[in-house]
Every structure is written in C-alpha cells, then in structure tokens.
N, C-alpha and C. Protein backbone atom coordinates (compact mmCIF):
# COMPACT_ATOMS: atom_id res chain seq x y z
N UNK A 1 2.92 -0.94 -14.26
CA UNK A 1 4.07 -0.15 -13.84
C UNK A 1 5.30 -0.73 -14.53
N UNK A 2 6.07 -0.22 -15.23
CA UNK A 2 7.54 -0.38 -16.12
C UNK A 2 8.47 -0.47 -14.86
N UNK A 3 9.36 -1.40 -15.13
CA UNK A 3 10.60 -1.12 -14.28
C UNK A 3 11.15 -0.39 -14.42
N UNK A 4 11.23 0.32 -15.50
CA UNK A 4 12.03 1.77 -15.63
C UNK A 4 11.54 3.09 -16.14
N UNK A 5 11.83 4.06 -15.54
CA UNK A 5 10.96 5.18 -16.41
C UNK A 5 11.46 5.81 -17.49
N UNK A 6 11.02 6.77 -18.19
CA UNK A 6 11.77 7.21 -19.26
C UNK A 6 12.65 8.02 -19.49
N UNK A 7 13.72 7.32 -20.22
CA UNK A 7 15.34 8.10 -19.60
C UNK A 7 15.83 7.90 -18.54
N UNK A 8 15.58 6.55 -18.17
CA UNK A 8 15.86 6.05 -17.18
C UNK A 8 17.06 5.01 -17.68
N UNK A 9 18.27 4.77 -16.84
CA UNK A 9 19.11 3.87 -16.61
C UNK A 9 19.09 2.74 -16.02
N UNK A 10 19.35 1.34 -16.07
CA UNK A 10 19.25 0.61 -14.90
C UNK A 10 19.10 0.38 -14.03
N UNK A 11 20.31 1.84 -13.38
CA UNK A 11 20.58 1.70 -11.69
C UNK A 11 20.73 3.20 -11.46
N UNK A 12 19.97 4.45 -11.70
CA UNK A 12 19.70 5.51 -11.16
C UNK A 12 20.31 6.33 -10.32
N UNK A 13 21.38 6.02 -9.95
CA UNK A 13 22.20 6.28 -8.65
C UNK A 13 22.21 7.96 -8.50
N UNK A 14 21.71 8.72 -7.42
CA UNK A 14 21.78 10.13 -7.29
C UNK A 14 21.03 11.25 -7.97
N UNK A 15 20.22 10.05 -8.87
CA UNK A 15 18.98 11.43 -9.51
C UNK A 15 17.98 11.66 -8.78
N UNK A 16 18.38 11.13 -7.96
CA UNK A 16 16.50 11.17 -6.92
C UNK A 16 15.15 10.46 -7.33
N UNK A 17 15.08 9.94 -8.45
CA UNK A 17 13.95 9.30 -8.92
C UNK A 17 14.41 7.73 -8.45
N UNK A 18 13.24 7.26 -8.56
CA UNK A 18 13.40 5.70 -7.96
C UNK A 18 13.12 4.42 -8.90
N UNK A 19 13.58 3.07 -9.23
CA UNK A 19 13.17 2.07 -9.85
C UNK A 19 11.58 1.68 -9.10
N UNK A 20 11.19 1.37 -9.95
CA UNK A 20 9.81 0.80 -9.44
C UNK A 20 9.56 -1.10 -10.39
N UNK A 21 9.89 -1.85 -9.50
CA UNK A 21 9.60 -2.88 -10.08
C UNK A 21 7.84 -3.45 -10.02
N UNK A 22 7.65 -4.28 -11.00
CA UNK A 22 6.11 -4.38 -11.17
C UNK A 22 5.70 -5.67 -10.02
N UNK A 23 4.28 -5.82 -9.84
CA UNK A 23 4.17 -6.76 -8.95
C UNK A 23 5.07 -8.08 -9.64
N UNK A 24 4.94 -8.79 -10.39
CA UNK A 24 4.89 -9.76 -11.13
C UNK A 24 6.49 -10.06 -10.43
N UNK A 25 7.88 -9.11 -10.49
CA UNK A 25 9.25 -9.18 -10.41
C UNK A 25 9.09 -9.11 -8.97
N UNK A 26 8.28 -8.81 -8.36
CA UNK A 26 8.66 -8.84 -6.81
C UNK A 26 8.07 -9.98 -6.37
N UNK A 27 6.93 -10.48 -6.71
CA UNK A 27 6.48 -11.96 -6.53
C UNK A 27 7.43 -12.92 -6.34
N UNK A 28 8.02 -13.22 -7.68
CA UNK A 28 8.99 -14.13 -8.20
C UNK A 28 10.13 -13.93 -7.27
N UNK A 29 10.70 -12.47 -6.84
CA UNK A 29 11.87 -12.33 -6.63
C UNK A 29 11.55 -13.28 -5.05
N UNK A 30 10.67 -12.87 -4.36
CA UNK A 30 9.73 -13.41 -2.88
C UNK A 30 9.83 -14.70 -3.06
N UNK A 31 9.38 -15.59 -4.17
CA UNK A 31 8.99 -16.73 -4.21
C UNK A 31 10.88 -17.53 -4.18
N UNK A 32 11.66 -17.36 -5.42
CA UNK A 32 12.86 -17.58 -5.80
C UNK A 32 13.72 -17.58 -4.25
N UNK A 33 13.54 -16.24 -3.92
CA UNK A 33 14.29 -16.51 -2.26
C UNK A 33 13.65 -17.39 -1.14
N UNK A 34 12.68 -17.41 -1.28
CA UNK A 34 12.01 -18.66 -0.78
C UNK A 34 12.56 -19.91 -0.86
N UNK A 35 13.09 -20.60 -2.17
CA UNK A 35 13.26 -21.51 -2.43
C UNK A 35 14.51 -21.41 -2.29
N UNK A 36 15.37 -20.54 -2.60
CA UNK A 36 16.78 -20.87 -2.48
C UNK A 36 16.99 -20.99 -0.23
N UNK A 37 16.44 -20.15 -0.07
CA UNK A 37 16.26 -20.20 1.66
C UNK A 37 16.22 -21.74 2.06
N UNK A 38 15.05 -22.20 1.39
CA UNK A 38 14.74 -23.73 1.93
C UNK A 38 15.56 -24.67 1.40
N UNK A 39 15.87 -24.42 0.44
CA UNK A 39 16.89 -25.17 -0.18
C UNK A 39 18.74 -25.79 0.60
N UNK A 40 19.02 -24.54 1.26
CA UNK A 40 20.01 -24.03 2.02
C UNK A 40 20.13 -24.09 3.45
N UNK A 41 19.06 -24.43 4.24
CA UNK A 41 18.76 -24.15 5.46
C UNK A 41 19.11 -25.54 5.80
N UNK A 42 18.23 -26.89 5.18
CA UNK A 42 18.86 -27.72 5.25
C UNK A 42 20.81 -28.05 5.63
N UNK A 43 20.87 -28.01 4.47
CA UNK A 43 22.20 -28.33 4.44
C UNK A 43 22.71 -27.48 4.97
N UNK A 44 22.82 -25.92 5.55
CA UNK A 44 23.76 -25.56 6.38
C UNK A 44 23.18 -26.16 7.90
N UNK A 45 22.42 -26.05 8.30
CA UNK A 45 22.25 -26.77 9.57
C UNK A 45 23.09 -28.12 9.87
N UNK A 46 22.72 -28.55 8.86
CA UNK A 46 23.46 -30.33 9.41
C UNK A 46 24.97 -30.25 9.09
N UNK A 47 25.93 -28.93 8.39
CA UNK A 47 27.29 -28.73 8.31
C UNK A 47 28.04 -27.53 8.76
N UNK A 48 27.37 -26.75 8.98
CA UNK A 48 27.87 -25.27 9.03
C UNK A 48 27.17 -25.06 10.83
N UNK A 49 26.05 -24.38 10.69
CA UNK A 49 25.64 -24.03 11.94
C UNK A 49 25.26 -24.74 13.21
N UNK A 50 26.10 -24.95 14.20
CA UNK A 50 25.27 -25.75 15.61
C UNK A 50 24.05 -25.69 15.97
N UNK A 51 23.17 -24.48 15.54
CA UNK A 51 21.49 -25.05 15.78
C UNK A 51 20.80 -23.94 15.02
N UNK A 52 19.31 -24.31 14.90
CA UNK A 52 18.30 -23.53 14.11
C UNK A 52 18.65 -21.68 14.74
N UNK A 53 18.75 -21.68 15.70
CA UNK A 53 19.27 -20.01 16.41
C UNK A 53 20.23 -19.49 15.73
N UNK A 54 21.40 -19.97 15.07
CA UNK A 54 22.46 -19.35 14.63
C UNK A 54 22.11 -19.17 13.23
N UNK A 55 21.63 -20.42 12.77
CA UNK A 55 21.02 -20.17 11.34
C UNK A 55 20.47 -18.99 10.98
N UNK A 56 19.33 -18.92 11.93
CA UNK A 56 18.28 -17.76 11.78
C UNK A 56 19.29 -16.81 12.15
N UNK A 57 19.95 -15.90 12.73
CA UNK A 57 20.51 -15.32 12.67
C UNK A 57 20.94 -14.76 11.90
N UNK A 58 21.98 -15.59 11.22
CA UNK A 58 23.11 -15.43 10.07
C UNK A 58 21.40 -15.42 8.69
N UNK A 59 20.90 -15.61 8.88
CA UNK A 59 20.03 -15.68 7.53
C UNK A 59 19.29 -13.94 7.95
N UNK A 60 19.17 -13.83 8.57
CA UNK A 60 18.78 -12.15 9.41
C UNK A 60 20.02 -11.12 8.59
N UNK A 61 20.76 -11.74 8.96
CA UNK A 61 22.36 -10.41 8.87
C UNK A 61 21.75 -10.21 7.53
N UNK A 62 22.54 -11.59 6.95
CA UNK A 62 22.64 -11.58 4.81
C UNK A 62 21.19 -10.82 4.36
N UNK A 63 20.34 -10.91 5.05
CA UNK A 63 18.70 -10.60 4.21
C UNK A 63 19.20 -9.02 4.57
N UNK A 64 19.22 -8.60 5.55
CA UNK A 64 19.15 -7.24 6.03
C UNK A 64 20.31 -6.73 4.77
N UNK A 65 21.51 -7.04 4.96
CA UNK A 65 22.40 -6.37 4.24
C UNK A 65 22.05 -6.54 2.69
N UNK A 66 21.40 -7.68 2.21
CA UNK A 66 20.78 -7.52 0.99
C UNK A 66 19.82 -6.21 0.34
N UNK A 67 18.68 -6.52 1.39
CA UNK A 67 17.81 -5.31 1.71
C UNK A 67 18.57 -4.07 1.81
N UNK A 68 19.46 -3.80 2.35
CA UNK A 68 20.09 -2.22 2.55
C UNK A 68 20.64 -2.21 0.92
N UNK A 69 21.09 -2.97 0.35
CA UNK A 69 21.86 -2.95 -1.01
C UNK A 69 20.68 -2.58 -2.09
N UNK A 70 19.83 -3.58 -2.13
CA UNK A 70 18.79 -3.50 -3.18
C UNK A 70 18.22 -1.84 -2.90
N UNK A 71 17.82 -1.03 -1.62
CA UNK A 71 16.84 -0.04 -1.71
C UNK A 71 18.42 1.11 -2.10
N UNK A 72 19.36 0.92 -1.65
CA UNK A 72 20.19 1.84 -1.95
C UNK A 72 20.19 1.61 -3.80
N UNK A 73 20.34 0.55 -4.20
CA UNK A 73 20.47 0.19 -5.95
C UNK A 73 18.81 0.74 -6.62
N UNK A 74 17.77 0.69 -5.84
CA UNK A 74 16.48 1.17 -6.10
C UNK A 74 16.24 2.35 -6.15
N UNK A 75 16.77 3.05 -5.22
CA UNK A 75 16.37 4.47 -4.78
C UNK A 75 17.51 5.43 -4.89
N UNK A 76 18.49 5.06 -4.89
CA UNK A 76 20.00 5.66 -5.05
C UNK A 76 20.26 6.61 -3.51
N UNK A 77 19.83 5.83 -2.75
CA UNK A 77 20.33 6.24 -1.38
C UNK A 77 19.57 5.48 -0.44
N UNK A 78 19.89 6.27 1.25
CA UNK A 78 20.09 4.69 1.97
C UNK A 78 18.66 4.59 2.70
N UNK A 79 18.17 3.66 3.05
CA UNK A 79 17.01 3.19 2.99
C UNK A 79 16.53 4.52 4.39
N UNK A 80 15.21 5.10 4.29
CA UNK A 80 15.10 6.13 4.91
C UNK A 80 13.94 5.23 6.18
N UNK A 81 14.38 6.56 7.51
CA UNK A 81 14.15 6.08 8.43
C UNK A 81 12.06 5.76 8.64
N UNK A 82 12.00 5.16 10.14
CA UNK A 82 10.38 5.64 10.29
C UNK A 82 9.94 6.83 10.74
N UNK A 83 8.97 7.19 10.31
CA UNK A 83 8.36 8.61 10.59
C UNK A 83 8.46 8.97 11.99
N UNK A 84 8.45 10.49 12.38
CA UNK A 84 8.39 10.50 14.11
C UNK A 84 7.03 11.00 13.94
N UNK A 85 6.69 11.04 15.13
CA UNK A 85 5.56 11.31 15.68
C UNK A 85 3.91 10.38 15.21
N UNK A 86 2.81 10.81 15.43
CA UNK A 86 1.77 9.70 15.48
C UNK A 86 1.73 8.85 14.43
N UNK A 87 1.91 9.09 13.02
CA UNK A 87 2.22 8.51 12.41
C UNK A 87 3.32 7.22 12.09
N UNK A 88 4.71 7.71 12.58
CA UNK A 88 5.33 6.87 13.27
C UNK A 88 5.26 5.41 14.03
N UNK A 89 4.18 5.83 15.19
CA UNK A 89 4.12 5.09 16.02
C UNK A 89 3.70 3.78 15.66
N UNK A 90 2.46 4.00 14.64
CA UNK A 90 1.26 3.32 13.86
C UNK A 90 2.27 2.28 13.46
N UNK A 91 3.12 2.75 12.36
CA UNK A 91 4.17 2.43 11.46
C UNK A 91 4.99 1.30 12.20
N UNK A 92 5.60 1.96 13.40
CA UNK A 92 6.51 1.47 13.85
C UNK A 92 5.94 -0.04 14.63
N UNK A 93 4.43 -0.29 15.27
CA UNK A 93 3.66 -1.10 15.78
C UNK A 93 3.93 -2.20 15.25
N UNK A 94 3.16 -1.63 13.79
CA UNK A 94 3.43 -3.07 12.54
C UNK A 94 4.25 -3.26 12.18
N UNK A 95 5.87 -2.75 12.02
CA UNK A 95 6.55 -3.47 11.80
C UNK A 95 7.24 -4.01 12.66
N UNK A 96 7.56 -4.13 13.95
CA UNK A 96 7.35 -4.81 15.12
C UNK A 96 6.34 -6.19 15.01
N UNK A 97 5.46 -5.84 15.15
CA UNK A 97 4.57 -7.29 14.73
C UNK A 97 5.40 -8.14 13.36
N UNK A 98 5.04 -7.28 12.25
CA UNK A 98 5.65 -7.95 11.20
C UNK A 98 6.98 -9.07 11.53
N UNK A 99 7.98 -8.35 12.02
CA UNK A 99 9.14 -8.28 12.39
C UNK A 99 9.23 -9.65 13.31
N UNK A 100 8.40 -10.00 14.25
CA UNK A 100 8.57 -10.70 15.24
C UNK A 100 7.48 -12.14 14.58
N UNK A 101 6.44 -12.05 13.79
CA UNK A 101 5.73 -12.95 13.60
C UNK A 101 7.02 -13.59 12.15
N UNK A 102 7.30 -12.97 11.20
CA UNK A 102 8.15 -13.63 10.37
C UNK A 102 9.48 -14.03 10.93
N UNK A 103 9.99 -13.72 11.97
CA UNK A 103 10.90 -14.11 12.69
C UNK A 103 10.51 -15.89 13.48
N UNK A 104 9.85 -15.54 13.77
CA UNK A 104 9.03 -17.16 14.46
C UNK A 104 8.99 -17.72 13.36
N UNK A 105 8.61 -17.31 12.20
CA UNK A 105 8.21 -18.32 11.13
C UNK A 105 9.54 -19.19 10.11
N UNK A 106 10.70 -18.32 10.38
CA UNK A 106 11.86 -18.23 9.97
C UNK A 106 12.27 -19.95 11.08
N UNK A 107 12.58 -19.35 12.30
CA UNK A 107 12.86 -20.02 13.50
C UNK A 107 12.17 -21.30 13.33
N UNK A 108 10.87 -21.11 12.98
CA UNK A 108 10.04 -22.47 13.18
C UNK A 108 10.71 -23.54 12.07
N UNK A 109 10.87 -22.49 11.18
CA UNK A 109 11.00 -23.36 10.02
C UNK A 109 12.78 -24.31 9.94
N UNK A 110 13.35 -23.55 10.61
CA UNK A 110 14.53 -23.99 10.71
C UNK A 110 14.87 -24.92 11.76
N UNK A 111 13.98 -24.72 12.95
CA UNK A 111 13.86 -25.45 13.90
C UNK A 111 13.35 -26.94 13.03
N UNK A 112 12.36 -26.59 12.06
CA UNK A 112 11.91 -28.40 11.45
C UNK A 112 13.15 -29.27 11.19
N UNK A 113 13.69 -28.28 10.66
CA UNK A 113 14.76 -29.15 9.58
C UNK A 113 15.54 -29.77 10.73
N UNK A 114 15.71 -29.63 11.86
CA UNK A 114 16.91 -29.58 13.08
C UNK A 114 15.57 -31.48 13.34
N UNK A 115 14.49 -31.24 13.10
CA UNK A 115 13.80 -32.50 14.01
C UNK A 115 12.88 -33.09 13.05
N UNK A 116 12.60 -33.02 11.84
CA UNK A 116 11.50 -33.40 11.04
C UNK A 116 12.25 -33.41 9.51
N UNK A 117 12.07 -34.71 9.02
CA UNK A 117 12.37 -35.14 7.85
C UNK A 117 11.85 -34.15 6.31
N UNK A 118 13.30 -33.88 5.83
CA UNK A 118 13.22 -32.08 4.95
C UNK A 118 12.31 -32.54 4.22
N UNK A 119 11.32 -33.77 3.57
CA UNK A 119 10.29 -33.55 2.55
C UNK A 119 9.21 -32.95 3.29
N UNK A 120 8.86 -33.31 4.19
CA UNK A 120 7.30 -32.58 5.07
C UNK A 120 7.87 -31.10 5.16
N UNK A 121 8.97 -30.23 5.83
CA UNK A 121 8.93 -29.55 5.59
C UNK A 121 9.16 -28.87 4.46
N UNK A 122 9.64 -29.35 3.52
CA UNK A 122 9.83 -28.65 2.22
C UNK A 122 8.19 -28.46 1.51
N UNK A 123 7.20 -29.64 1.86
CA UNK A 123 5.89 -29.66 1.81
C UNK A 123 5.25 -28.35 2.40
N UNK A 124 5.36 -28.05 3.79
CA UNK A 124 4.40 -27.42 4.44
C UNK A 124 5.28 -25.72 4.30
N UNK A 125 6.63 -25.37 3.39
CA UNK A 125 6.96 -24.10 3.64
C UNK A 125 6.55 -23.83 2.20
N UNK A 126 6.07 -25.03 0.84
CA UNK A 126 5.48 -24.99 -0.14
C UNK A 126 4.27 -24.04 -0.31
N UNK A 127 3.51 -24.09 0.72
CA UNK A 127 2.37 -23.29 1.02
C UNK A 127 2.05 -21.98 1.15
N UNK A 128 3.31 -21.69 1.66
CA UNK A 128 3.96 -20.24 2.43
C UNK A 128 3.13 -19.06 1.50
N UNK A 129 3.06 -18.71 -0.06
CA UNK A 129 2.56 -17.88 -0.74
C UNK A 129 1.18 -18.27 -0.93
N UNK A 130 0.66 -19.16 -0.66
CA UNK A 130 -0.72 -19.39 -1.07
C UNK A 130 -1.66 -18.82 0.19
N UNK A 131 -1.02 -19.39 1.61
CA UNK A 131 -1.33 -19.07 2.99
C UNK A 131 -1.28 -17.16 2.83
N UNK A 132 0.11 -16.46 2.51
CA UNK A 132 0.51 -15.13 2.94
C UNK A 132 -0.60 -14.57 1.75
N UNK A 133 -1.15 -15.01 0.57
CA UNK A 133 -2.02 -14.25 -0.24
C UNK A 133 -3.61 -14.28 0.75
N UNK A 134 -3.93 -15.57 1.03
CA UNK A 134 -5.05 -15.45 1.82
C UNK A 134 -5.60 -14.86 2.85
N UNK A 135 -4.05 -14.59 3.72
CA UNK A 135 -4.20 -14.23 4.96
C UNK A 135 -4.36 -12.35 4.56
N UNK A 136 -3.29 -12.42 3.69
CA UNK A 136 -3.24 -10.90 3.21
C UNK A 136 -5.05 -10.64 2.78
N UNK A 137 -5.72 -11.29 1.95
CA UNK A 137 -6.98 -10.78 1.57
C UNK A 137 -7.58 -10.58 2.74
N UNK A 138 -7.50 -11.55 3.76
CA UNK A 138 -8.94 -11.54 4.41
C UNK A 138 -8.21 -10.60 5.59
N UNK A 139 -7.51 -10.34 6.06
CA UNK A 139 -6.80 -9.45 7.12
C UNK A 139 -6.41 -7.52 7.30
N UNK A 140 -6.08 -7.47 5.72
CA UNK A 140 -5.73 -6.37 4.98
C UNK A 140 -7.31 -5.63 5.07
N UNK A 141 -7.51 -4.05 5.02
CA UNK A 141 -8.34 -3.44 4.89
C UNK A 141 -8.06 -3.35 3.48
N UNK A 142 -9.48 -2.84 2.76
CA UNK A 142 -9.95 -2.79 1.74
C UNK A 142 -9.04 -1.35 0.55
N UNK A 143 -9.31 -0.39 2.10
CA UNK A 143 -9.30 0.76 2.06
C UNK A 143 -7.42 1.12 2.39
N UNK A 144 -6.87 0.12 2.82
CA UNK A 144 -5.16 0.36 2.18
C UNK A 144 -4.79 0.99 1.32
N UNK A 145 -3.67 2.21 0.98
CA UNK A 145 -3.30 2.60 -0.35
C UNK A 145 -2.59 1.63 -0.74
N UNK A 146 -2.87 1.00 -2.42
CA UNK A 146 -1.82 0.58 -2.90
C UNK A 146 -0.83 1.14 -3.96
N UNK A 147 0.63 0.10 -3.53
CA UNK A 147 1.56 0.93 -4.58
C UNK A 147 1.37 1.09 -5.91
C-alpha cells in the first residue's frame, strides 16, 4: 500500500479520498511514541505532575487531540462516529475493553516510575511490541478483515 495515491497531494483536505499509510509507517510511528512517552513520563512525574493520575490524564488529552488532528490530516474530515445499531454495539464493546485495558497499562506504567527505579521499567515497557504482536496472533481470529 503507497502512502499516497495517484494525484494525490500530501494532505488531501476535502476530496474525500483518504491517505493510507503502509504497515511499516504505522509500526514505527507506534513504536517512536512509545519511546518518546517513556522517555517523558519519567521526568514529568518527578517535576511537573503530583502523581501517576494526572500524568495519565494529561497524556489522554494530548494523544486524543493528536488523534483528532492526524484522522482529520488523513481523511480530510473529522474522525467519524460508531455505528448505531447491532453492529455498533459489537464495535462499541471492544473499544471499551480496548479503552480500559490500555488505560491500566498507561496507569501501571506511570504508576512504576512514581515507585520503581526508571531502568526496570524502561526494561519491562521495552517489551510492549513484542508482547502486543503475540498477544495479537494468538487472540485475534484468523478470519478478521484486514486493512
């Protein structure tokens, strides 16, 4: 898949067609925020924020408003809602789960830095893509559409 299609511009804004980045740029982009996250979490905790709760928070807002920017710069409009009806519901389940299990994982992780010396955790959030590929194989149906 090309990041861009043909006759395509950078940033698409209002044609209705969409950027499609390839796995490879969304990996990296996943992995890169990863590291700048852990990188940062540290040091704002021990200067900026009174505890792992506010952190996570404020790291919630910036991601979200990132996210609203990137699919509006992707798609050239604003990120569209979840489906109604049964379909919906399905939808709406998992990202609820999603939503609440990466939230703990966020929390947990910020909670380390607040009580556990940043090399072990910089060690054990190292893992994070090797764990989310595995878990993804063996968890994921077969029979998923992919993008």
């Amino acid at each position: 898949v090309s990041l861009l299609r043909a006759g395509q511009g950078l940033c698409p804004m209002g044609d209705g067609q969409s950027l499609q980045a390839p796995l490879a740029v969304l990996f990296f982009a996943w992995y890169a925020s990863s590291v700048i996250c852990t990188a940062l979490s540290k040091v704002l905790i021990q200067t900026v924020f009174p505890s792992a709760y506010w952190l996570s928070f404020a790291q919630f807002v910036v991601a979200t408003l990132i996210g609203n920017l990137v699919v509006r710069w992707m798609h050239g409009r604003p990120p569209q809602g979840i489906l109604a009806g049964a379909p919906g519901q399905r939808m709406r389940r998992d990202v609820w789960a999603l939503s609440v299990t990466f939230s703990f994982g966020m929390l947990a992780l910020n909670k380390g830095y607040e009580y556990m010396h940043v090399s072990l955790v910089e060690t054990l959030r190292a893992t994070e893509p090797v764990v989310s590929a595995a878990l993804a194989s063996a968890l994921l149906p077969a029979e998923a559409p992919s993008a």
